[in-house]
PDB file of N, CA and C in Angstrom:
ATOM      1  N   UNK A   1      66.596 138.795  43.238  1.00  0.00           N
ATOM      2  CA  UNK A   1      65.583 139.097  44.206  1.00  0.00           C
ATOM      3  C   UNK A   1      64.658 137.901  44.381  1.00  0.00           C
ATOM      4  N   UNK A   2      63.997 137.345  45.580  1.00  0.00           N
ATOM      5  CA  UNK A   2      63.580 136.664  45.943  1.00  0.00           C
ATOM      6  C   UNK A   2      61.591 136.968  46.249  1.00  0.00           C
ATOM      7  N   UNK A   3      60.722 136.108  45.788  1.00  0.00           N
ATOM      8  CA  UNK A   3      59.862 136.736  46.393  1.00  0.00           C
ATOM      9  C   UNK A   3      59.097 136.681  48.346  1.00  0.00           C
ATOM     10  N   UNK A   4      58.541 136.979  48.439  1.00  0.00           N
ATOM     11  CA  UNK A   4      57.806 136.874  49.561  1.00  0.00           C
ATOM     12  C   UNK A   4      56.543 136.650  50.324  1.00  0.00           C
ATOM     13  N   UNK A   5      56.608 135.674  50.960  1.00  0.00           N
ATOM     14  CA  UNK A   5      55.409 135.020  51.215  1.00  0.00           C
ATOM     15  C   UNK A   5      54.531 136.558  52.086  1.00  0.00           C
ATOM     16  N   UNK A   6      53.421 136.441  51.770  1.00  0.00           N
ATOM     17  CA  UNK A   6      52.477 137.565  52.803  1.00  0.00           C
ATOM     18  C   UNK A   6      52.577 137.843  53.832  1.00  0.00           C
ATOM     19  N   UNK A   7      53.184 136.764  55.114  1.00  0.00           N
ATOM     20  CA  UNK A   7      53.999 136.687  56.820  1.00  0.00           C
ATOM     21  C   UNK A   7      54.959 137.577  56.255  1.00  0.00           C
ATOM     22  N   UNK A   8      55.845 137.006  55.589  1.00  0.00           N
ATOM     23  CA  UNK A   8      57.369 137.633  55.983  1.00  0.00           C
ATOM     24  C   UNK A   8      57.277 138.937  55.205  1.00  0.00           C
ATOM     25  N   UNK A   9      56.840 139.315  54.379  1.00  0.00           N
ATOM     26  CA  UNK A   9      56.539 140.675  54.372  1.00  0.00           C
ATOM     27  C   UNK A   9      55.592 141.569  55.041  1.00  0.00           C
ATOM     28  N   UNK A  10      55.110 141.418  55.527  1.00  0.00           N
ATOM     29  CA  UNK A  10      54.109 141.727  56.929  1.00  0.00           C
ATOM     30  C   UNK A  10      55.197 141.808  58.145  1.00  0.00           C
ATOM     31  N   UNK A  11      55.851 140.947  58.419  1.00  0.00           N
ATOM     32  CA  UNK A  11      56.675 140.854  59.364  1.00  0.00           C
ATOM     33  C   UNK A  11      57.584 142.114  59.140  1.00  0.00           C
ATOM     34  N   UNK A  12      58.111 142.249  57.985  1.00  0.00           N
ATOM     35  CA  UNK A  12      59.363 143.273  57.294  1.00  0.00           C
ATOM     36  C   UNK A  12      58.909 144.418  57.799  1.00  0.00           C
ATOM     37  N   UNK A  13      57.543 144.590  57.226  1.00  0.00           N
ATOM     38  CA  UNK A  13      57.392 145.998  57.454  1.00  0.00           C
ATOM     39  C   UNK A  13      56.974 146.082  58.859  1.00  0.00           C
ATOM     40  N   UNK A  14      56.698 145.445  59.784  1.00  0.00           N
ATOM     41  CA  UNK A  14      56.127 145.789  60.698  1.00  0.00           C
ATOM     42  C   UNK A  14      57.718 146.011  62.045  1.00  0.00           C
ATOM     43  N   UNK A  15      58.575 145.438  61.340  1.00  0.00           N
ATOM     44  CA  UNK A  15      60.174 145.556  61.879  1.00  0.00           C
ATOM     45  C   UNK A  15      60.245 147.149  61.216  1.00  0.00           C
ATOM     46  N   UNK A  16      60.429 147.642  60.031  1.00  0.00           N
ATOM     47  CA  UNK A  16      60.615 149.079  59.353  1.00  0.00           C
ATOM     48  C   UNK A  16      59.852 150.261  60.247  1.00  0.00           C
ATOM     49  N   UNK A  17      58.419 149.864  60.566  1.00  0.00           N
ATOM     50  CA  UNK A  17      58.174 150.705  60.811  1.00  0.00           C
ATOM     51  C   UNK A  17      57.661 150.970  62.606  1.00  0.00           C
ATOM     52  N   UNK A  18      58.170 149.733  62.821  1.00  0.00           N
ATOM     53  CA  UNK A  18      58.057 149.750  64.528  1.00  0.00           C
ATOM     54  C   UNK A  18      59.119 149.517  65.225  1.00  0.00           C
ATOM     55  N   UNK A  19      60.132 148.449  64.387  1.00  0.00           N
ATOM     56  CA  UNK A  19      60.965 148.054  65.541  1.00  0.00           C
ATOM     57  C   UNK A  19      62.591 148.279  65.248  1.00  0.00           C
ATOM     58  N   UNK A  20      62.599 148.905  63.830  1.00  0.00           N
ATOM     59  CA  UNK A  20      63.701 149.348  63.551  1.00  0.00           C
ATOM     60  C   UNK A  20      64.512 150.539  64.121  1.00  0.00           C
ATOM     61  N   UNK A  21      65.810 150.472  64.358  1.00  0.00           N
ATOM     62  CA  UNK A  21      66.292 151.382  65.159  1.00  0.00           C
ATOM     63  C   UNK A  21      66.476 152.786  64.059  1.00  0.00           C
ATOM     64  N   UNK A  22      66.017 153.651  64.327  1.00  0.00           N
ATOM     65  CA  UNK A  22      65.856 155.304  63.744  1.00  0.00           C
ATOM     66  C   UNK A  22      67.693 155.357  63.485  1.00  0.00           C
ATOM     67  N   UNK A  23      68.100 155.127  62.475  1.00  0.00           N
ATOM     68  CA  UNK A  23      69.164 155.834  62.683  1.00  0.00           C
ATOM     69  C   UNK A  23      69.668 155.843  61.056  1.00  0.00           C
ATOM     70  N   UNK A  24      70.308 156.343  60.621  1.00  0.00           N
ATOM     71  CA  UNK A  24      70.747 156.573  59.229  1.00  0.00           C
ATOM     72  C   UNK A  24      71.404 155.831  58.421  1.00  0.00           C
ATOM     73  N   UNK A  25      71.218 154.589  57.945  1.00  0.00           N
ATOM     74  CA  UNK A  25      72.069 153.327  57.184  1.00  0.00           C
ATOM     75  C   UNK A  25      70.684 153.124  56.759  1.00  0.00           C
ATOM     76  N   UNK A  26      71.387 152.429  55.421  1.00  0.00           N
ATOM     77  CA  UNK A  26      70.548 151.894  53.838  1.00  0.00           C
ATOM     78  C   UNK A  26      70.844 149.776  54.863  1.00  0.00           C
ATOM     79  N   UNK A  27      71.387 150.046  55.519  1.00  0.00           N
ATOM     80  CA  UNK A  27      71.468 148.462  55.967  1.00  0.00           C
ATOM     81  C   UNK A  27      69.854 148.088  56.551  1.00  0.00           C
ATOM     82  N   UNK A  28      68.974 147.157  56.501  1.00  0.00           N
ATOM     83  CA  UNK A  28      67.710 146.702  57.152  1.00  0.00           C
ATOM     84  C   UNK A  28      68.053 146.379  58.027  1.00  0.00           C
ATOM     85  N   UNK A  29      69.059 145.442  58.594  1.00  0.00           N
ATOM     86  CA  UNK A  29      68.832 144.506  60.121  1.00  0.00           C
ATOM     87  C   UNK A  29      69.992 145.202  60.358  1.00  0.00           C
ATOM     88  N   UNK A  30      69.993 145.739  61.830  1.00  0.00           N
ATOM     89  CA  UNK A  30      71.384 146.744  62.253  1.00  0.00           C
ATOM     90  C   UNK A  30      71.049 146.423  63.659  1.00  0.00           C
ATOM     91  N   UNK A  31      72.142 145.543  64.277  1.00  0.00           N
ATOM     92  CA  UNK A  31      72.970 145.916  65.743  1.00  0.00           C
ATOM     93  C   UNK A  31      72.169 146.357  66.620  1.00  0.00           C
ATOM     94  N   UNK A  32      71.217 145.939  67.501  1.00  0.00           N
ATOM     95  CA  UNK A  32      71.034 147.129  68.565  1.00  0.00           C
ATOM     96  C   UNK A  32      71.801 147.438  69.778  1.00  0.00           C
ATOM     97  N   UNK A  33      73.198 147.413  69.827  1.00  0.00           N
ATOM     98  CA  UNK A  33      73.931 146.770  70.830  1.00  0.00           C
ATOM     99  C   UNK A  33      74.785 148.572  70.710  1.00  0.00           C
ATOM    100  N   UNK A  34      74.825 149.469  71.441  1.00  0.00           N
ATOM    101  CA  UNK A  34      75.769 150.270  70.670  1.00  0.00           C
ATOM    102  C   UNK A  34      77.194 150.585  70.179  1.00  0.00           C
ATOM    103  N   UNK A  35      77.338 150.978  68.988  1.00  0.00           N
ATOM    104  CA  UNK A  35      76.700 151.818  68.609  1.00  0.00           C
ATOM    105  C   UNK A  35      75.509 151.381  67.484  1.00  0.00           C
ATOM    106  N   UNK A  36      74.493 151.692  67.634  1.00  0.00           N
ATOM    107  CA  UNK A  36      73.641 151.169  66.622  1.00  0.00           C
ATOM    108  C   UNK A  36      74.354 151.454  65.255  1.00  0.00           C
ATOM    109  N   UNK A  37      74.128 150.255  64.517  1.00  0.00           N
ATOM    110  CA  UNK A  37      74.662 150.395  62.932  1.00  0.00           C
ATOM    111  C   UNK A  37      74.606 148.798  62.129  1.00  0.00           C
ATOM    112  N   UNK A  38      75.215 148.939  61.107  1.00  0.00           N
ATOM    113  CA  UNK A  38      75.606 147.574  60.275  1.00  0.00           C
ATOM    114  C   UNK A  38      75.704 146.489  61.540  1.00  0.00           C
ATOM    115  N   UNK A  39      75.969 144.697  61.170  1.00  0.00           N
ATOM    116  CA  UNK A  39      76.458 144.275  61.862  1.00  0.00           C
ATOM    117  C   UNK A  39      77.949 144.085  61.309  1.00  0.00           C
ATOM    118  N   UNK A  40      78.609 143.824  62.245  1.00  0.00           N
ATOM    119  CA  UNK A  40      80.380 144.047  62.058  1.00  0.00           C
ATOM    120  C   UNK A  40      80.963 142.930  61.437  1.00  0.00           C
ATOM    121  N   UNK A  41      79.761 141.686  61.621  1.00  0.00           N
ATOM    122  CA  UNK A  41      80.832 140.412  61.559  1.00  0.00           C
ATOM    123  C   UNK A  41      79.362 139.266  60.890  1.00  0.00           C
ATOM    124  N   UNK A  42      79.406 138.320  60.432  1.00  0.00           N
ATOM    125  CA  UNK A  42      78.693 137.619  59.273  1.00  0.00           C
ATOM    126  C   UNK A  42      78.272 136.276  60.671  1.00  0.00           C
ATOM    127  N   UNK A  43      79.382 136.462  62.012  1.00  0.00           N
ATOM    128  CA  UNK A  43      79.265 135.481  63.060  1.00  0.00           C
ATOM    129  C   UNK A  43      78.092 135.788  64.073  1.00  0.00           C
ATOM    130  N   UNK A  44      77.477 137.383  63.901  1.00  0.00           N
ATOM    131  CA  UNK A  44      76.605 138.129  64.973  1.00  0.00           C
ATOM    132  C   UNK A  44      75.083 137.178  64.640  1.00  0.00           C
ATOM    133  N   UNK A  45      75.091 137.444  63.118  1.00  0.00           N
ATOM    134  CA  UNK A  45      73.884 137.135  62.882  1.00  0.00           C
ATOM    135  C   UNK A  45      73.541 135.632  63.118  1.00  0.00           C
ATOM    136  N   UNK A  46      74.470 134.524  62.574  1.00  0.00           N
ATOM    137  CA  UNK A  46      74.334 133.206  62.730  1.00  0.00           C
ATOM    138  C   UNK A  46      74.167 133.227  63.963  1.00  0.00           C
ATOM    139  N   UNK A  47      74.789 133.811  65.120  1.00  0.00           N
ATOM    140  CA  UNK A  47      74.601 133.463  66.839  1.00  0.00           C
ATOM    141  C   UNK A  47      73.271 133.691  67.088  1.00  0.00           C
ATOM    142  N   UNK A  48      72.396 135.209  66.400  1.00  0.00           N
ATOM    143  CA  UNK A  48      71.087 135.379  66.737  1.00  0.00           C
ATOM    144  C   UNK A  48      70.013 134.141  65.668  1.00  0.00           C
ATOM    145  N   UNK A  49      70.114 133.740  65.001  1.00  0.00           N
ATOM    146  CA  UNK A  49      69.529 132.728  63.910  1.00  0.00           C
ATOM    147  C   UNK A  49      70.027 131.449  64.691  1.00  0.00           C
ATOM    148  N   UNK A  50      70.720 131.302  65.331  1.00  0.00           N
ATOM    149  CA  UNK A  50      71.048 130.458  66.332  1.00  0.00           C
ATOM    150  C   UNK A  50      70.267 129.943  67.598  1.00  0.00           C
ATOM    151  N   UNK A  51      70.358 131.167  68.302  1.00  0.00           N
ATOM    152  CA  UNK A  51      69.989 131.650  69.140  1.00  0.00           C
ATOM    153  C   UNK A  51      68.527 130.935  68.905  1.00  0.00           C
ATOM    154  N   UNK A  52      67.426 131.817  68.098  1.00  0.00           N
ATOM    155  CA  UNK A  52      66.300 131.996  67.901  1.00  0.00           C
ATOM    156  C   UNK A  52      65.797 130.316  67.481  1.00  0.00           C
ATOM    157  N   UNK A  53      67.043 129.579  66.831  1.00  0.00           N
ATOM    158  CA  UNK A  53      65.906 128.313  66.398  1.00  0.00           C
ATOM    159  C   UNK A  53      66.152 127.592  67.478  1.00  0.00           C
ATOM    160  N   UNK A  54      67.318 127.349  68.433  1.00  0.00           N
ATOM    161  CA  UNK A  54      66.873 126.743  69.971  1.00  0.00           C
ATOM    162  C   UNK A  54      65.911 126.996  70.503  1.00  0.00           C
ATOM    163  N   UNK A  55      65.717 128.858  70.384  1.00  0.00           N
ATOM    164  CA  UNK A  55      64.432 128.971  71.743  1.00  0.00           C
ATOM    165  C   UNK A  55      63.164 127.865  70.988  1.00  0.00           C
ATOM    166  N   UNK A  56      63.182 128.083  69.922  1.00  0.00           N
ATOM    167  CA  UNK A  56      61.934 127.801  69.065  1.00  0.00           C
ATOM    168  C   UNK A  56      61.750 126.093  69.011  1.00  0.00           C
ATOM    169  N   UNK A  57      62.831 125.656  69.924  1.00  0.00           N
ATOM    170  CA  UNK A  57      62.984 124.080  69.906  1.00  0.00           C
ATOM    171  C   UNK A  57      63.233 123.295  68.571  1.00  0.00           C
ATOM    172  N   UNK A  58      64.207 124.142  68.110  1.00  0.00           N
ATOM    173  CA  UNK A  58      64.346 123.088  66.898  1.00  0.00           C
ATOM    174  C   UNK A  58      66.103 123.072  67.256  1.00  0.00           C
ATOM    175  N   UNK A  59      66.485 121.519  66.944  1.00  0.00           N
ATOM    176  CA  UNK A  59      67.867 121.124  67.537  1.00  0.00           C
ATOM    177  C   UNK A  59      68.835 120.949  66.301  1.00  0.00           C
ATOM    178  N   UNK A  60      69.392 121.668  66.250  1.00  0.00           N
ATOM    179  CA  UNK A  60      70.949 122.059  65.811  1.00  0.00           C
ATOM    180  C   UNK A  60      71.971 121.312  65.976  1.00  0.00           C
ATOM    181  N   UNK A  61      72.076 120.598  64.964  1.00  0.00           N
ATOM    182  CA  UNK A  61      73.744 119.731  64.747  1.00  0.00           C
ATOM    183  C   UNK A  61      75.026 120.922  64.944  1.00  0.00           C
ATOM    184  N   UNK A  62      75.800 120.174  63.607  1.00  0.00           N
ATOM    185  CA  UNK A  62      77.123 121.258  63.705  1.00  0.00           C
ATOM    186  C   UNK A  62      76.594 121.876  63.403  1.00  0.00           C
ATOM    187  N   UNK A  63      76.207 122.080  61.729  1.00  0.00           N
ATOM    188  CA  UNK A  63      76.006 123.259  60.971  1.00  0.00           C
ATOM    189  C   UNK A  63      74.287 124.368  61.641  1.00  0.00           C
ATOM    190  N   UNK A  64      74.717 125.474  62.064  1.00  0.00           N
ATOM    191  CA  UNK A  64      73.764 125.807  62.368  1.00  0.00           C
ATOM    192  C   UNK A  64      73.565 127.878  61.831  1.00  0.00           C
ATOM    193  N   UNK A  65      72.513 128.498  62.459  1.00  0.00           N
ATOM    194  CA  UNK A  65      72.813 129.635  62.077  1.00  0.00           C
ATOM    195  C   UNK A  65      72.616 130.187  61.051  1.00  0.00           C
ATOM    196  N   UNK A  66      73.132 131.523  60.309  1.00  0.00           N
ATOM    197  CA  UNK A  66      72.677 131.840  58.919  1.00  0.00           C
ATOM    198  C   UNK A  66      72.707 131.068  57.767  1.00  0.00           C
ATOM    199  N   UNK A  67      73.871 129.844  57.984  1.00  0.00           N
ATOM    200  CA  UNK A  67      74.203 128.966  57.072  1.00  0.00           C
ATOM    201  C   UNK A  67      72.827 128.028  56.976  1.00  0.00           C
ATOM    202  N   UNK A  68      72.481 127.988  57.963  1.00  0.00           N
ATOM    203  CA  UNK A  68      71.515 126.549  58.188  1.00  0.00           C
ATOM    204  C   UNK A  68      70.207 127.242  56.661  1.00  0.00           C
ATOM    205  N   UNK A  69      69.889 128.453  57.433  1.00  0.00           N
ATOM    206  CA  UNK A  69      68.922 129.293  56.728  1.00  0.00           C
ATOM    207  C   UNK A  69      69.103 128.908  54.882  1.00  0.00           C
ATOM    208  N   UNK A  70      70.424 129.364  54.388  1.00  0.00           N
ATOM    209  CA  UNK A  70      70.740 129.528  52.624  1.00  0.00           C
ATOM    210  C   UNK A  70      70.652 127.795  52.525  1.00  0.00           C
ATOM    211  N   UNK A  71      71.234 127.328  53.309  1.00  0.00           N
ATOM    212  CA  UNK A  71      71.232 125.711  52.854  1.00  0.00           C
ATOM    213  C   UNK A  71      69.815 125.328  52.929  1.00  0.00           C
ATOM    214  N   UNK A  72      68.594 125.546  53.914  1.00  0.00           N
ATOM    215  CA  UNK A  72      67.793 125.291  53.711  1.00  0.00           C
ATOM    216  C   UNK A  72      66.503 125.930  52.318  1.00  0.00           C
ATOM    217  N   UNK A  73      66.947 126.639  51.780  1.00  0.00           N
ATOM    218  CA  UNK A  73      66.639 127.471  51.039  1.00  0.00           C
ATOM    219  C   UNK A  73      66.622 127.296  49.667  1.00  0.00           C
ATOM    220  N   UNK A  74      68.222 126.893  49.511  1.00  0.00           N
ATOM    221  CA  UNK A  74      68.093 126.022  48.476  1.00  0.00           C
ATOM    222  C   UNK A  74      67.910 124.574  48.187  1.00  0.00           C
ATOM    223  N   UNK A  75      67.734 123.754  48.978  1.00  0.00           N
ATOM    224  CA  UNK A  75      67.123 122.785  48.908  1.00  0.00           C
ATOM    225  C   UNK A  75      66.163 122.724  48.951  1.00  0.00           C
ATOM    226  N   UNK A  76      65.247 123.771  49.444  1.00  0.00           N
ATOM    227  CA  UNK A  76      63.242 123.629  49.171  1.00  0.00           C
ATOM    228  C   UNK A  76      63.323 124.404  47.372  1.00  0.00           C
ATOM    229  N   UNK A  77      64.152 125.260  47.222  1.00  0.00           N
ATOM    230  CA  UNK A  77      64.060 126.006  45.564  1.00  0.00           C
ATOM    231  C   UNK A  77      64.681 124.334  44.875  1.00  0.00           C
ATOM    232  N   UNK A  78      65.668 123.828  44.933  1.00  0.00           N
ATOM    233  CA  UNK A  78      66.210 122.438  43.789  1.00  0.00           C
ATOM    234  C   UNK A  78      64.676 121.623  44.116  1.00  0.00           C
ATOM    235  N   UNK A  79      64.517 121.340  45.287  1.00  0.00           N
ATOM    236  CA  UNK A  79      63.258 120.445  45.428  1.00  0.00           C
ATOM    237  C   UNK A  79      61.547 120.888  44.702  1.00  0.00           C
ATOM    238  N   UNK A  80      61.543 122.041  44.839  1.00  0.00           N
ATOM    239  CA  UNK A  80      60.254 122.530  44.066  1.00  0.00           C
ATOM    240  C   UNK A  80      60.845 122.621  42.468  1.00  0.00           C
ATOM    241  N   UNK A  81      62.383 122.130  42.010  1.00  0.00           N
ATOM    242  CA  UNK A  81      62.305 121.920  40.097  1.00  0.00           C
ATOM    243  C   UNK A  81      62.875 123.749  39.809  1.00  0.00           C
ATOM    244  N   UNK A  82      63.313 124.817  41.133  1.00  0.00           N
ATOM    245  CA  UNK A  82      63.974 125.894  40.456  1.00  0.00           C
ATOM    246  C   UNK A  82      65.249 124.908  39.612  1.00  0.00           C
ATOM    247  N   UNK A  83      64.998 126.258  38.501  1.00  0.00           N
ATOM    248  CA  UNK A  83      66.703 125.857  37.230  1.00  0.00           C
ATOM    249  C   UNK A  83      67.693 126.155  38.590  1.00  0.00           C
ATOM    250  N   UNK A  84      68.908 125.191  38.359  1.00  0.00           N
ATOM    251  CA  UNK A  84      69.969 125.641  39.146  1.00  0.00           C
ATOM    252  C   UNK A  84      70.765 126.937  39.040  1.00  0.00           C
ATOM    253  N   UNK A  85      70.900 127.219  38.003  1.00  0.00           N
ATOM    254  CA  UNK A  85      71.332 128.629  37.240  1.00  0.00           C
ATOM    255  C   UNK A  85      70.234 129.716  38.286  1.00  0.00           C
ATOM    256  N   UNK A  86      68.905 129.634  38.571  1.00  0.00           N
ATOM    257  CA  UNK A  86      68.737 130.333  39.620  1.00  0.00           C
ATOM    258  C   UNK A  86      68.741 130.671  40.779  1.00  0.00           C
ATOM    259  N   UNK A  87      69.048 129.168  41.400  1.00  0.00           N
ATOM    260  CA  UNK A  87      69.611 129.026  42.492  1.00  0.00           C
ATOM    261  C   UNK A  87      71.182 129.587  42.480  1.00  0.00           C
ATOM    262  N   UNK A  88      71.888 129.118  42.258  1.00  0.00           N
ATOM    263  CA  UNK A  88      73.070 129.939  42.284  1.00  0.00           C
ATOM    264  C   UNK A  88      73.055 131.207  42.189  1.00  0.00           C
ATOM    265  N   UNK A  89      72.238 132.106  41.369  1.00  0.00           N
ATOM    266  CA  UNK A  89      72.569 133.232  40.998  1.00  0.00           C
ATOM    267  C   UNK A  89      71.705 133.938  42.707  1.00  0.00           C
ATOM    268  N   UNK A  90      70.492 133.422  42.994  1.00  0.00           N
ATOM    269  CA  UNK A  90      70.249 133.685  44.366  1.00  0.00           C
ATOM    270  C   UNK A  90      70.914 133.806  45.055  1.00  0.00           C
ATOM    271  N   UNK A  91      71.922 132.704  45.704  1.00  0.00           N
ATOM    272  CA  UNK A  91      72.932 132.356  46.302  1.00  0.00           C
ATOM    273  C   UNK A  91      73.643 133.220  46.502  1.00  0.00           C
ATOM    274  N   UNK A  92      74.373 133.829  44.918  1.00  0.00           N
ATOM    275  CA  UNK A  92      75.207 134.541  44.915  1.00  0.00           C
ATOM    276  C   UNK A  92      76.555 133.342  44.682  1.00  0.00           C
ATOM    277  N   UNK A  93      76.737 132.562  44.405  1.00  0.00           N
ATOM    278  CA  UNK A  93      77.550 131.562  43.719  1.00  0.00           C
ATOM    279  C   UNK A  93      78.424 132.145  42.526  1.00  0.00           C
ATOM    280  N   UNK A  94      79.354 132.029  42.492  1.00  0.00           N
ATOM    281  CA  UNK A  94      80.232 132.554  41.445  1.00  0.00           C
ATOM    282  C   UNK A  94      80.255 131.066  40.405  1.00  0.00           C
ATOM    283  N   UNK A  95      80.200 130.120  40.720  1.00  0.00           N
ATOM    284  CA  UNK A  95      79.931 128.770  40.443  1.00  0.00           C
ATOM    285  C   UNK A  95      79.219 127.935  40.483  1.00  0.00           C
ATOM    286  N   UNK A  96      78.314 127.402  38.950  1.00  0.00           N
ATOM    287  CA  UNK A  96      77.306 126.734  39.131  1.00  0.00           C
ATOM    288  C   UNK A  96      77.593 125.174  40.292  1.00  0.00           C
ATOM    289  N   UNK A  97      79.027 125.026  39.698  1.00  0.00           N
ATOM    290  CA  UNK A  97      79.467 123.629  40.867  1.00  0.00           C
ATOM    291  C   UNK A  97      79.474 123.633  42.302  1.00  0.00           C
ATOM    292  N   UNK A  98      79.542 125.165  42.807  1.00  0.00           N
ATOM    293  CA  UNK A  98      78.834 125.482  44.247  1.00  0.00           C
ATOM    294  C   UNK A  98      77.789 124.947  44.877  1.00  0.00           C
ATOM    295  N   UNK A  99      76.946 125.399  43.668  1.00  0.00           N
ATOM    296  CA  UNK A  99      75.415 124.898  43.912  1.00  0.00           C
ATOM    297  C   UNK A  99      74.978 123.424  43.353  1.00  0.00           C
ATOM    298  N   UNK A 100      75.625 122.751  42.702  1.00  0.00           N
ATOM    299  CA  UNK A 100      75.731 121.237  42.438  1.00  0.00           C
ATOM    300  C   UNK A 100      75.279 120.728  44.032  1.00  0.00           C
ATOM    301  N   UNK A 101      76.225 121.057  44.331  1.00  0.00           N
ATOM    302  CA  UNK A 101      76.231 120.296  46.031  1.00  0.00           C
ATOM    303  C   UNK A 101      73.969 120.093  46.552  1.00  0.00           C
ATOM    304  N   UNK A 102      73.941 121.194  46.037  1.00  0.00           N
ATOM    305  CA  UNK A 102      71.994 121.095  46.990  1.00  0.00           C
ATOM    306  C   UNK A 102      71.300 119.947  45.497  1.00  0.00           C
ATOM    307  N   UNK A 103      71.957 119.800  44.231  1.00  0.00           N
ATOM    308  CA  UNK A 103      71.044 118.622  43.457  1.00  0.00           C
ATOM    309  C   UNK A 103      70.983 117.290  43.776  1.00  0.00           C
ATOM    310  N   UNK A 104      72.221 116.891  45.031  1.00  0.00           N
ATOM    311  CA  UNK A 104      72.640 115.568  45.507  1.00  0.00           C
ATOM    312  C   UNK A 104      71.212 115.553  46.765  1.00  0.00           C
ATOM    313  N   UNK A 105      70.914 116.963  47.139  1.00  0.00           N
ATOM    314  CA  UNK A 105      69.578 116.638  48.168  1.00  0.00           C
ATOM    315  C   UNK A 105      68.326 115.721  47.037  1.00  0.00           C
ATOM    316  N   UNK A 106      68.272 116.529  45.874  1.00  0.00           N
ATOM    317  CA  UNK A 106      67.160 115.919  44.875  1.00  0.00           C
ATOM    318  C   UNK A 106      67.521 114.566  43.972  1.00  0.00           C
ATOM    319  N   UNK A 107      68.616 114.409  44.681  1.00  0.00           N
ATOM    320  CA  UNK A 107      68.648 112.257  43.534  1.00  0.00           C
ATOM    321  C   UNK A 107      67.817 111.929  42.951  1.00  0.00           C
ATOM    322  N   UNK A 108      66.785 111.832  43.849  1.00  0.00           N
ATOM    323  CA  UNK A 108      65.232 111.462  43.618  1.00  0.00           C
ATOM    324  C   UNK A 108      64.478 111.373  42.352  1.00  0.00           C
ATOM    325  N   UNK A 109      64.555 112.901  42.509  1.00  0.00           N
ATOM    326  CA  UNK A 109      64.306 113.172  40.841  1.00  0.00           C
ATOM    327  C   UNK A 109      65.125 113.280  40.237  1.00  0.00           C
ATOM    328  N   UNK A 110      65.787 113.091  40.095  1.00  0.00           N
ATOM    329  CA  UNK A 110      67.113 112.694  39.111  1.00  0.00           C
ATOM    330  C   UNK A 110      67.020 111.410  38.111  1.00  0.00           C
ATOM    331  N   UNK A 111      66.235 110.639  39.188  1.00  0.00           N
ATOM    332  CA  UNK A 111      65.720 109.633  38.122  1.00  0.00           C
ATOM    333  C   UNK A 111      64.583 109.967  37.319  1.00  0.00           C
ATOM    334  N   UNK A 112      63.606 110.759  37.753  1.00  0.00           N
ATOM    335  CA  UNK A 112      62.919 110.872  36.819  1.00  0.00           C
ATOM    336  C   UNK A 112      62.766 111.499  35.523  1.00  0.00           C
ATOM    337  N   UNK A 113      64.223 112.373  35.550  1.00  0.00           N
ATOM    338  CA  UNK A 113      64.329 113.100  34.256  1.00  0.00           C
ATOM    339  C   UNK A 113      65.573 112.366  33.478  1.00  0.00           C
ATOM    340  N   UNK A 114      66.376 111.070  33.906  1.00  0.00           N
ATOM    341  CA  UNK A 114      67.084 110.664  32.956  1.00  0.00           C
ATOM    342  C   UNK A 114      66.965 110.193  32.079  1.00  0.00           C
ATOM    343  N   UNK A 115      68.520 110.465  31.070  1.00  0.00           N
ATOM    344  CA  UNK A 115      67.669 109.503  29.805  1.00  0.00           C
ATOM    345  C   UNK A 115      68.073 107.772  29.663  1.00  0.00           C
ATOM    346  N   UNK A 116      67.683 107.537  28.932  1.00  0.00           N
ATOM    347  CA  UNK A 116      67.744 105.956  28.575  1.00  0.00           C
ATOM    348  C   UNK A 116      68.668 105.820  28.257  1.00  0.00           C
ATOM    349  N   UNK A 117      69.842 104.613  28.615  1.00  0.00           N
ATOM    350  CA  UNK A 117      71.314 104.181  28.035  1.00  0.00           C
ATOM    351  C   UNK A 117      71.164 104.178  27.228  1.00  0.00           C
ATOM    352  N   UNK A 118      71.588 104.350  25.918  1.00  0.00           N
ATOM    353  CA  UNK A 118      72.024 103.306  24.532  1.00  0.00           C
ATOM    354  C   UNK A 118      72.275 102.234  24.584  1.00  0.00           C
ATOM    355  N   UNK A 119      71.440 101.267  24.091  1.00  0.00           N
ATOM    356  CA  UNK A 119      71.614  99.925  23.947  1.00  0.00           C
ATOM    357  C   UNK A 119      71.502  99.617  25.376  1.00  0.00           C
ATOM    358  N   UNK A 120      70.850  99.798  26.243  1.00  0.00           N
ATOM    359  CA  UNK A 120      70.181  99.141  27.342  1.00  0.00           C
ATOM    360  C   UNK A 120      68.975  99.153  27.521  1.00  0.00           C
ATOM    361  N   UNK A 121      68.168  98.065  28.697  1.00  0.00           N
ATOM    362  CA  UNK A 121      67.200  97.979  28.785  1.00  0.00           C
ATOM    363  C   UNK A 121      65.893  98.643  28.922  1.00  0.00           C
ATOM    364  N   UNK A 122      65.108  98.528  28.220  1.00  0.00           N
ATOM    365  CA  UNK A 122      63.903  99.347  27.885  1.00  0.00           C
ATOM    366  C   UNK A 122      62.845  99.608  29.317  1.00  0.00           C
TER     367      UNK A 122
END
């Protein structure tokens, strides 16, 4: 579980209890297209997360969409010093080497926590 800034939970509930469609699923974000329900496909949502960061003027390479979202996500958690072991497990990573890939964003500090060669310069 992730926590939440004061907006986006403000936002949550104000989707729950105003703008959510009345209908009977344990799912939060559901389809309004009918039949109201789940979404069907993992491609609906990236098109609307898509969708939404054009209007919002922000410009989109290849990678765009729900993906853009987890990739950005974990690179602000490796960059603020989260253990990777929690990032992954966020993720949902079956493999810490999954999540290797977002420590190549932090190099940076990479130097600052290495250790000293043996028998090299001080």
């Amino acid at each position: 579980m992730a926590p939440l800034i004061e907006e986006t939970g403000a936002a949550l509930a104000d989707y729950i209890l105003r703008a959510r469609p009345k209908v009977d699923s344990q799912h939060l974000f559901l389809s309004v297209t009918p039949p109201v329900g789940p979404f069907k496909y993992a491609s609906s949502v990236s098109r609307i997360v898509r969708k939404r960061l054009q209007h919002g003027g922000i410009e989109l390479g290849r990678v765009g969409g729900a993906h853009l979202l987890r990739h950005s996500l974990a690179t602000q958690l490796v960059g603020r010093r989260r253990p990777i072991n929690e990032v992954a497990d966020l993720l949902g990573h079956r493999s810490i080497n999954t999540t290797a890939l977002y420590v190549k964003v932090a190099a940076s500090q990479l130097a600052e926590v290495a250790l000293p060669v043996p028998g090299g310069a001080a």
